[in-house]
Protein backbone atom coordinates (compact mmCIF):
# COMPACT_ATOMS: atom_id res chain seq x y z
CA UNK A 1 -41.18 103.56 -226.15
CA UNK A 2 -40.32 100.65 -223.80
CA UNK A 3 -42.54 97.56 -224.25
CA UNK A 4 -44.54 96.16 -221.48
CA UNK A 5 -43.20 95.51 -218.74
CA UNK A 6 -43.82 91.64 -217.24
CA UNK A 7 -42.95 92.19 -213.42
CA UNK A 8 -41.70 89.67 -211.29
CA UNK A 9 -44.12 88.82 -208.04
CA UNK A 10 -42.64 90.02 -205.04
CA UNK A 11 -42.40 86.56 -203.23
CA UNK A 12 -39.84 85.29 -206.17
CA UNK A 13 -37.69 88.34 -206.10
CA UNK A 14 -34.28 88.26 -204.68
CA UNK A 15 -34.42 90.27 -201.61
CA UNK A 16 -32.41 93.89 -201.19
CA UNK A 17 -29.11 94.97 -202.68
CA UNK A 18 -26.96 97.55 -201.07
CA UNK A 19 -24.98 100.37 -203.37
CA UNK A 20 -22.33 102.18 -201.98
CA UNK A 21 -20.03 105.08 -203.92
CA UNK A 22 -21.67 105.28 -207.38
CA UNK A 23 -23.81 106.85 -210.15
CA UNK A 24 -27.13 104.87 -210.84
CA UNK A 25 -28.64 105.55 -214.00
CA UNK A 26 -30.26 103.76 -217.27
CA UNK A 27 -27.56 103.44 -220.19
CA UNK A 28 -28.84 101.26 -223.37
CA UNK A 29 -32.06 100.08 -221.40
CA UNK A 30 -30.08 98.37 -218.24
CA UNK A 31 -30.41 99.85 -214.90
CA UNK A 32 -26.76 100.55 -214.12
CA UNK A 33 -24.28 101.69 -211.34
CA UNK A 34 -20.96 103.71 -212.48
CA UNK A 35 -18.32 104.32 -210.74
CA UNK A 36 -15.75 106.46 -210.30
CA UNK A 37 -13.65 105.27 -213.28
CA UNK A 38 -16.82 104.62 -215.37
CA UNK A 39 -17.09 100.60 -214.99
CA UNK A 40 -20.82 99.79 -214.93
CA UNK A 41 -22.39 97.31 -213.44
CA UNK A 42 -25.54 96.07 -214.22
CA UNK A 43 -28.35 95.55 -211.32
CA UNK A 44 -31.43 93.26 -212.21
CA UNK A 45 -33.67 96.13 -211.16
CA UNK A 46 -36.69 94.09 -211.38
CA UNK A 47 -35.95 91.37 -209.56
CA UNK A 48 -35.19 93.04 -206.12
CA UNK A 49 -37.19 94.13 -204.19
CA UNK A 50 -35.35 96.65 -202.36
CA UNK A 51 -32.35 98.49 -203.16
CA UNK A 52 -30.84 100.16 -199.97
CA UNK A 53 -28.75 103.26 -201.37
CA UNK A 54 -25.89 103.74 -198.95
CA UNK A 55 -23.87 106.94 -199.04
CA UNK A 56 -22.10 108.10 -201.88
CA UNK A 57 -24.75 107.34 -204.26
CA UNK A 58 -26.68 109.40 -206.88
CA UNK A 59 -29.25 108.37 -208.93
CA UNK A 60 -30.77 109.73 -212.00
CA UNK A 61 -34.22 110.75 -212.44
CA UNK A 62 -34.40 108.02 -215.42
CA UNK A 63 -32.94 105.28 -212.97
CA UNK A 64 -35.67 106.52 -209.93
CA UNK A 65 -38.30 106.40 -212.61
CA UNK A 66 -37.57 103.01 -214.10
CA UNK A 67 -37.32 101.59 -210.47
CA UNK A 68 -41.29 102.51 -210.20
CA UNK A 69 -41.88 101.35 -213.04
CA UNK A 70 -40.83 97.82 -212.01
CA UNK A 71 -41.90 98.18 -208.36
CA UNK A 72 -38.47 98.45 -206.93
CA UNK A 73 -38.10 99.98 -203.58
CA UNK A 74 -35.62 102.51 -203.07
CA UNK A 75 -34.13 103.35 -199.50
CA UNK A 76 -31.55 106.02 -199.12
CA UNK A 77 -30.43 105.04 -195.88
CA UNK A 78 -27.19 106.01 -194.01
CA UNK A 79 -23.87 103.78 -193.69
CA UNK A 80 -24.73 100.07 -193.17
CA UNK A 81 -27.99 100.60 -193.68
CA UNK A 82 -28.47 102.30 -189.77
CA UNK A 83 -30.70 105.21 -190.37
CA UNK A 84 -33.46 105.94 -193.11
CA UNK A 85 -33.82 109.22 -194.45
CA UNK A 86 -36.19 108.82 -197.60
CA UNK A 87 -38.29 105.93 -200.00
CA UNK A 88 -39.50 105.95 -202.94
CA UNK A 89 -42.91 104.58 -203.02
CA UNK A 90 -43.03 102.23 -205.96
CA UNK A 91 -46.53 102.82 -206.89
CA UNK A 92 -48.41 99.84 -205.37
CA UNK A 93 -51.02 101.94 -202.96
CA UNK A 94 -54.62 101.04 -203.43
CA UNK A 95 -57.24 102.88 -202.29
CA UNK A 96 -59.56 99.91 -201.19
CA UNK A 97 -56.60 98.60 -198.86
CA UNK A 98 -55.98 101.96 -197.62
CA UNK A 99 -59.13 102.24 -195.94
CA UNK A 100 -59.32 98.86 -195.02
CA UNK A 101 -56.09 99.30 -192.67
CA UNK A 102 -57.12 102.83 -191.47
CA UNK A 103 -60.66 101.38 -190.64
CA UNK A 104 -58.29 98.50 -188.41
CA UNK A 105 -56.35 100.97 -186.92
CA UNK A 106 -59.31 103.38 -186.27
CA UNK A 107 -61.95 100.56 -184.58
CA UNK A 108 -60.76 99.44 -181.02
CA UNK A 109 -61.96 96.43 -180.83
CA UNK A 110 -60.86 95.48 -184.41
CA UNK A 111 -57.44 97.07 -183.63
CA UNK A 112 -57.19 94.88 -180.51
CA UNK A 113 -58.15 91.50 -182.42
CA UNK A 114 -55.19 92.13 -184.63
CA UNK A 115 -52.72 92.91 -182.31
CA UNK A 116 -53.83 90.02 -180.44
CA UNK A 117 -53.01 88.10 -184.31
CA UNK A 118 -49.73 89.73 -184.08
CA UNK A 119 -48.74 88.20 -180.33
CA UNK A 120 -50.15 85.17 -181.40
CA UNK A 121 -47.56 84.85 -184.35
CA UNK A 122 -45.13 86.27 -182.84
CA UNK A 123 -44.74 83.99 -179.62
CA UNK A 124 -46.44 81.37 -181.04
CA UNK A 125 -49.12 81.09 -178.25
CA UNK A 126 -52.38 83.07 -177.46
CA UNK A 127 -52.10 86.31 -175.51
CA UNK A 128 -53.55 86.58 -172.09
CA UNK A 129 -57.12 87.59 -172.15
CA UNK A 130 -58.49 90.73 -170.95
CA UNK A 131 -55.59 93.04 -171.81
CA UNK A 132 -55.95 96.29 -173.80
CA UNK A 133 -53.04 96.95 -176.56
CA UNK A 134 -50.98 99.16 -174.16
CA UNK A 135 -51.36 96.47 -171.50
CA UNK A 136 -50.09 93.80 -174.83
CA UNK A 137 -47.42 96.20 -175.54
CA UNK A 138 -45.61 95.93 -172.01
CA UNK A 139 -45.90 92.20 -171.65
CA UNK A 140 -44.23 92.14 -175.54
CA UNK A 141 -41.58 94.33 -174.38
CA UNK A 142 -40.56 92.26 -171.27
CA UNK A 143 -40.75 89.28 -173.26
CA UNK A 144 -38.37 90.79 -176.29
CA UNK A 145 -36.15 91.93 -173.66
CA UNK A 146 -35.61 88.45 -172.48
CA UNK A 147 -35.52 87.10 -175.35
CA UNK A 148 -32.44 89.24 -175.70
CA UNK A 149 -30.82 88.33 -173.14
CA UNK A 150 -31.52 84.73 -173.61
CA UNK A 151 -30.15 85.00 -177.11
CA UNK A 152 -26.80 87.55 -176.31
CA UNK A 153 -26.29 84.43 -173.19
CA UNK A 154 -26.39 81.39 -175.82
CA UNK A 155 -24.16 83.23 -178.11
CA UNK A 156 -21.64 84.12 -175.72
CA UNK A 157 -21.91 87.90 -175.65
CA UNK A 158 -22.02 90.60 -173.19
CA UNK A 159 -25.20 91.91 -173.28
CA UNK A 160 -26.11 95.50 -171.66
CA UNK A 161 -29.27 96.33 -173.25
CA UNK A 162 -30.55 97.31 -176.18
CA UNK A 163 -29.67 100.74 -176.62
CA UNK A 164 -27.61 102.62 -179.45
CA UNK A 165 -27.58 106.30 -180.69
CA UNK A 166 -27.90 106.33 -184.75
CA UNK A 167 -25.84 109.38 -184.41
CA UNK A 168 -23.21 108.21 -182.04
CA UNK A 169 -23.28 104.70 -184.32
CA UNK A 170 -19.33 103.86 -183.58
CA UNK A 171 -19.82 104.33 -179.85
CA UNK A 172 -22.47 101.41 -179.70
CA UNK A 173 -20.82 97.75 -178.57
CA UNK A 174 -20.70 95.60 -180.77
CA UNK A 175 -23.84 93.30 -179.91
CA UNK A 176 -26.28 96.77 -180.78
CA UNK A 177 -24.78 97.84 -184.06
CA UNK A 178 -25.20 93.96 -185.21
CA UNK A 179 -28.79 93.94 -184.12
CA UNK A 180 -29.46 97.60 -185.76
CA UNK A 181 -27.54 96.42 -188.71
CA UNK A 182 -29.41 93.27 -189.07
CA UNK A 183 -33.43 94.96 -188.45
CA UNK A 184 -31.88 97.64 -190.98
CA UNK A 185 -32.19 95.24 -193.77
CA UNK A 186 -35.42 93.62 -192.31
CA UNK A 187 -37.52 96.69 -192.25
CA UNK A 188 -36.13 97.21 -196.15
CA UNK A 189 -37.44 94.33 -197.33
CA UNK A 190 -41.17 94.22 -195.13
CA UNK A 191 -41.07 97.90 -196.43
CA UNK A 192 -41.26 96.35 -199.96
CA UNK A 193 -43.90 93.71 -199.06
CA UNK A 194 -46.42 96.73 -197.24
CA UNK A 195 -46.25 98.96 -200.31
CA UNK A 196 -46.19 95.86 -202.94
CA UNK A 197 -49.77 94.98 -200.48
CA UNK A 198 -51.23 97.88 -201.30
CA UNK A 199 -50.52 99.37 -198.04
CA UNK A 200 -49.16 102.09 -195.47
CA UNK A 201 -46.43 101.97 -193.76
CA UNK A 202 -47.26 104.31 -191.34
CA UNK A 203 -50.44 103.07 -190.12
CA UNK A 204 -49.48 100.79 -187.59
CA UNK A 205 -51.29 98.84 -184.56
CA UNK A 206 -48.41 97.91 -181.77
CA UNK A 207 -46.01 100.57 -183.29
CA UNK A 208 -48.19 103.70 -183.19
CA UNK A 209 -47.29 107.50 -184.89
CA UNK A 210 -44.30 106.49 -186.54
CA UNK A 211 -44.06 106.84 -190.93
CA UNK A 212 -42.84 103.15 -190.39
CA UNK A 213 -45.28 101.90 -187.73
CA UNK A 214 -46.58 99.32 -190.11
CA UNK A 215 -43.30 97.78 -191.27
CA UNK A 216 -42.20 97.80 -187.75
CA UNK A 217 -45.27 95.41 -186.73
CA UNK A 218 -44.59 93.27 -189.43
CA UNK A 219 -40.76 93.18 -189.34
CA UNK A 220 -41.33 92.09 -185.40
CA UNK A 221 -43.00 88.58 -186.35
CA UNK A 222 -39.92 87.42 -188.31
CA UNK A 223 -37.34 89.45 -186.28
CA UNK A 224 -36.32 86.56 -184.05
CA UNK A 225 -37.05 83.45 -186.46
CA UNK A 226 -33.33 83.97 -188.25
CA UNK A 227 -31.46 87.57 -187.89
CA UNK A 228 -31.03 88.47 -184.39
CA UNK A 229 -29.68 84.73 -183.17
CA UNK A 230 -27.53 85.39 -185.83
CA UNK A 231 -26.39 88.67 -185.31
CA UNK A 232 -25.45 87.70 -181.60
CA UNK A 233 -23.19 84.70 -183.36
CA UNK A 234 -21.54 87.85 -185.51
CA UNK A 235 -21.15 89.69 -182.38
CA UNK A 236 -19.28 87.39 -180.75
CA UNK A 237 -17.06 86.40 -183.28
CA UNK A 238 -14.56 90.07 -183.15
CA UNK A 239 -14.87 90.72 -186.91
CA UNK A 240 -13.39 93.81 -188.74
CA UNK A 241 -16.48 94.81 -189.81
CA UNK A 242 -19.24 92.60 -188.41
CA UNK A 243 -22.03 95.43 -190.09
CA UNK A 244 -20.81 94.01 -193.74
CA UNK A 245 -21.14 90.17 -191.99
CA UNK A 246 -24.39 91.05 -190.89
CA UNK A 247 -26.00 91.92 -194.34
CA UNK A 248 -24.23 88.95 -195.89
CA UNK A 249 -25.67 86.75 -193.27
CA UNK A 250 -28.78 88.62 -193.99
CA UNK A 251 -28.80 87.93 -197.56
CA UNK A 252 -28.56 84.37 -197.63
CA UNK A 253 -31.43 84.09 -194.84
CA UNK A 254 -33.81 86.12 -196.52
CA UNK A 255 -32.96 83.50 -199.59
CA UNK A 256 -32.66 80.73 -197.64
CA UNK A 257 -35.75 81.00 -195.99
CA UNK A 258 -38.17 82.77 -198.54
CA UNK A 259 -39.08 85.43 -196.45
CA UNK A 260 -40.72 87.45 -198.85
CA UNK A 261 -43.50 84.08 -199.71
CA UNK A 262 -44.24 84.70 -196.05
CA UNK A 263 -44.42 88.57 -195.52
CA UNK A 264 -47.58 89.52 -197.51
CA UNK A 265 -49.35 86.29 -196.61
CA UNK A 266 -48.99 87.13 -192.81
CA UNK A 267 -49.93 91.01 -193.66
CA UNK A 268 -53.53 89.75 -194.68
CA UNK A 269 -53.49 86.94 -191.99
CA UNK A 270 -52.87 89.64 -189.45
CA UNK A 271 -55.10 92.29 -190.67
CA UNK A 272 -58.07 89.40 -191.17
CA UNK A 273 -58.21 88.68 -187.86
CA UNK A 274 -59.84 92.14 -187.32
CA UNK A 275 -63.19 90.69 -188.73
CA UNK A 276 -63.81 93.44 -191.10
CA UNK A 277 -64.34 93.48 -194.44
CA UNK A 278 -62.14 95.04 -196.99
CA UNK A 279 -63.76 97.80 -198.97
CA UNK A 280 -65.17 97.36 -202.60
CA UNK A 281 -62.57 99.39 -205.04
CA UNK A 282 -64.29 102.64 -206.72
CA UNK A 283 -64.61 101.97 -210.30
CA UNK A 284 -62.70 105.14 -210.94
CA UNK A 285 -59.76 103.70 -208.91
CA UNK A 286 -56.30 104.61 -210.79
CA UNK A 287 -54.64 101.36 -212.30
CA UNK A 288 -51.62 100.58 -210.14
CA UNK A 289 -48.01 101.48 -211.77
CA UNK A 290 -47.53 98.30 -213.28
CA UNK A 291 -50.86 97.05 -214.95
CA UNK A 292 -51.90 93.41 -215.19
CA UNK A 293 -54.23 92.74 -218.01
CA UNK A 294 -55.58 89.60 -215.76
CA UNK A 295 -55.05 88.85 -212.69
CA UNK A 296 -52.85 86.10 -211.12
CA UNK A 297 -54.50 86.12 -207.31
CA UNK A 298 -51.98 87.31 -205.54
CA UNK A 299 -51.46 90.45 -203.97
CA UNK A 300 -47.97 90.73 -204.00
CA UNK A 301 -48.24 90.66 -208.00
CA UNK A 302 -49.93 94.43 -207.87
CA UNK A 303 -52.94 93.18 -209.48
């Protein structure tokens, strides 16, 4: 029997690994990866808090289970990180937050006030009054749009549009697989932060009917703070293989600037300013998948 396990809040966890060409499994305790001439490597499985399994990977049932167990994220996602094909939920749904974001999403005028949140953060100024969240979701979109073009023109890149196929990836320029590269390993890690919440990613309020619609609307508030400037400056630069620049770059941001302290905060900011009130848990609620004999106030710690 294992002991205990002590998990590691979300916020002080290092942010996403990619594995590439490998076996993952648990040898002697340690989440490992093995490769092809049976060198292992050990991963600090619960510190991270999203491990983005490019392909060529397996991973055994012990190594998937263990990862829950520590409320690791697992993404099997195509090459650099482009396209997501499955997750493994690390256990950190709750019932009471559940219906507190489908109640959001389900209420118009509680949906609106939280969209509304989400401009405001976003743009850093109020939206214009009056407007209904389709009506919010065109003026966003002309506004990103500059703001792409803005960016792509201060960087010194030739900028088209955003537009890429996932399954045409090498016939995107340049500019577009940087940016897709770069939200890739974004929407990994604010992934992470929903479920760690206690919520769904696929109930969403600007990003609607989607099984990321959620991560989407929170990925968009720190989109343009850090990783697409800096994907533009990768662009422009010619390299090799500017989708392996990208996640480096990505990497040190998301340490560099703490990201996930921030995510879950602004998840309940957002979602508060719908003015409702979060429902009282059942008492026959299931424990979450890591147990905390007392709790530390914070959501991100599972409690």
């Amino acid at each position: 029997m294992l002991p205990p396990l002590k998990p590691i809040a979300m916020k002080e966890r290092v942010s996403l690994v990619f594995i590439e060409k490998g076996q993952i499994d648990v040898k002697d305790g340690a989440f490992v990866v093995i490769d092809e001439t049976g060198i292992r490597t050990h991963i600090p499985v619960g510190s991270i808090a999203c491990i983005m399994l490019e392909p060529g990977t397996r991973v055994s049932h012990h190594a998937a289970a263990l990862a829950a167990r520590a409320g690791t994220l697992l993404v099997w996602v195509g090459e650099a990180g482009v396209r997501l094909y499955a997750a493994g939920q690390p256990g950190g749904a709750r019932s009471d937050r559940l219906l507190y974001q489908a109640k959001l999403a389900l209420d118009d005028n509680a949906r609106l006030k939280v969209v509304r949140k989400m401009y405001e953060i976003r743009f850093g100024e109020k939206p214009p009054e009056r407007r209904s969240v389709e009506q919010l979701r065109g003026i966003e979109g002309a506004r990103v749009r500059k703001l792409y073009q803005l960016l792509a023109k201060q960087a010194g890149v030739e900028w088209k549009g955003r537009n890429y196929d996932h399954t045409q990836w090498d016939n995107s320029d340049t500019a577009n697989r940087c940016i897709s590269s770069a939200t890739a390993c974004l929407y990994g890690i604010s992934e992470a932060a929903v479920l760690a919440a206690g919520y769904a990613p696929a109930i969403g309020f600007i990003h609607t009917g989607k099984p990321l619609s959620f991560v989407y609307d929170i990925a968009d508030l720190f989109k343009f703070d850090d990783i697409i400037p800096h994907a533009f400056k990768i662009a422009a630069k010619n390299y090799p293989n500017p989708e392996r620049e990208v996640r480096l770059m990505c990497r040190d941001i998301f340490r560099q600037s703490k990201i996930l302290r921030k995510i879950i905060p602004t998840i309940e900011e957002v979602l508060a300013a719908g003015e409702l009130v979060i429902p009282t848990p059942a008492e026959e609620n299931i424990a979450p998948a890591i147990p905390n004999p007392e709790s530390i106030g914070d959501v991100g710690h599972r409690n």
